[in-house]
Protein backbone atom coordinates (compact mmCIF):
# COMPACT_ATOMS: atom_id res chain seq x y z
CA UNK A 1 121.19 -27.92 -141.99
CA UNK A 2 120.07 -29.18 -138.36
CA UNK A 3 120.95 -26.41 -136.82
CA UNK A 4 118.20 -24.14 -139.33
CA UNK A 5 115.92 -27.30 -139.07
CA UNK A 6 116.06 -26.63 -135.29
CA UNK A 7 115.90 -23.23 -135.26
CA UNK A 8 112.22 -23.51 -137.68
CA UNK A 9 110.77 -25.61 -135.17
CA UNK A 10 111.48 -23.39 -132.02
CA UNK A 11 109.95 -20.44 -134.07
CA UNK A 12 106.72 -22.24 -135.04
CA UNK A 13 106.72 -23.70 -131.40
CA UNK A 14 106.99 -20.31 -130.25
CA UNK A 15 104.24 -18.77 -132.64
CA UNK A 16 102.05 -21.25 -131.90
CA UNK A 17 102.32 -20.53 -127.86
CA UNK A 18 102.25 -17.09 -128.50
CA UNK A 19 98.86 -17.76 -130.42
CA UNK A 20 97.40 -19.25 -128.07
CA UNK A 21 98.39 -16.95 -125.42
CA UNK A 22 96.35 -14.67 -127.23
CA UNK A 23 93.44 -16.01 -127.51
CA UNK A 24 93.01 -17.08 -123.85
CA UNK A 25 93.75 -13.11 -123.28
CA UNK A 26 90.76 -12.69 -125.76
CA UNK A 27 88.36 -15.15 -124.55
CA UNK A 28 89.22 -14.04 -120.81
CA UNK A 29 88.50 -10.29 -121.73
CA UNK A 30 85.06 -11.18 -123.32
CA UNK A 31 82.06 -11.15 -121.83
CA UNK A 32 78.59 -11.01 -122.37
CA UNK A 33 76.85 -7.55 -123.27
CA UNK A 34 74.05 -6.15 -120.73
CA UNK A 35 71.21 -6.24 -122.83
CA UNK A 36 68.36 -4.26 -121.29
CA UNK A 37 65.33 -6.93 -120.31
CA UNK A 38 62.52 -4.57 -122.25
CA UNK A 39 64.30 -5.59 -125.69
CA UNK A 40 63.55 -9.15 -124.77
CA UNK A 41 59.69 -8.35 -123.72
CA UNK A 42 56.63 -9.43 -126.01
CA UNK A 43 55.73 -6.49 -127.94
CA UNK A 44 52.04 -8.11 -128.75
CA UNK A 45 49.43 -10.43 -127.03
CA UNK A 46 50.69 -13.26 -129.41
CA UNK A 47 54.09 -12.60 -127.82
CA UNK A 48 52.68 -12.76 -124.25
CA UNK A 49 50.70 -15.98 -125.16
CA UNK A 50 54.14 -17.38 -126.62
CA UNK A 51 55.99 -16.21 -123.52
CA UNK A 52 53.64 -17.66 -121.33
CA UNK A 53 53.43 -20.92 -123.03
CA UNK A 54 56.95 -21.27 -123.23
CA UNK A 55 57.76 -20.59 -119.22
CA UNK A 56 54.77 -23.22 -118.65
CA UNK A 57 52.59 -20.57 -116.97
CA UNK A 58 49.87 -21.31 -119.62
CA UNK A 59 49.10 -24.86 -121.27
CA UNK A 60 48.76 -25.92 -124.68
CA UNK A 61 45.19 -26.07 -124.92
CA UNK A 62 45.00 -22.58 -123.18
CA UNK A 63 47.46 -21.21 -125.64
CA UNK A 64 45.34 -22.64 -128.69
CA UNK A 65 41.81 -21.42 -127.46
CA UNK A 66 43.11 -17.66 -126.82
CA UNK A 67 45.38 -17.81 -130.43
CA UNK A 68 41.60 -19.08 -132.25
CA UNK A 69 40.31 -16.22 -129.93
CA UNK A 70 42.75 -13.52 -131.04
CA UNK A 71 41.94 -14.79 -135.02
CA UNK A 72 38.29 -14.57 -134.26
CA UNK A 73 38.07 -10.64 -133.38
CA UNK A 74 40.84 -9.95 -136.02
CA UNK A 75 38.25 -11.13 -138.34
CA UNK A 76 35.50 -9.48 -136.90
CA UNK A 77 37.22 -6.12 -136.93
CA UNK A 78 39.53 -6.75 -139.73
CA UNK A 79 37.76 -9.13 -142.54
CA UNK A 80 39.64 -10.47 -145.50
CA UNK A 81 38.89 -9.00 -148.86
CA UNK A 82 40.51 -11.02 -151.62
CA UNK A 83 40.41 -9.32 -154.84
CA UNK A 84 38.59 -10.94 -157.40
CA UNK A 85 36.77 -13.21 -155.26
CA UNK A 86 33.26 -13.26 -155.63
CA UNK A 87 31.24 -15.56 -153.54
């Protein structure tokens, strides 16, 4: 019985090396993918404003007055026409 009892514990000892001997092989194989830059870049001016903003190259204020800006010609060009609305 002692000899089986020892003979369990140097086989879970040895799975649980061998486990972790494979995932430091894992973790030492993976790194991170090259993601091209232009999937990262703003796609519209409310993404430039945000990018700006957020690497400091624009302040708060700035970012607020150009966003009320950008909302002011979209209605201009683009008005709101809720159905059923009659004012």
């Amino acid at each position: 019985m002692l000899i089986l009892s020892l003979l369990i514990l140097v086989l879970a000892a040895a799975c649980v090396l061998a486990v972790r001997g494979v995932r430091a092989d894992v973790s030492a194989e993976v790194e991170e993918p090259a993601v091209p830059e232009v999937l990262y870049a703003p796609e519209s001016l409310e993404g430039v404003l945000c990018a700006q903003l957020m690497d400091g190259d624009i302040t708060r204020g700035q970012y607020m007055r150009s966003m009320a800006g950008i909302a002011a010609r979209d209605e201009e060009r683009h008005p709101l026409a809720v159905p059923g609305y009659d004012s």
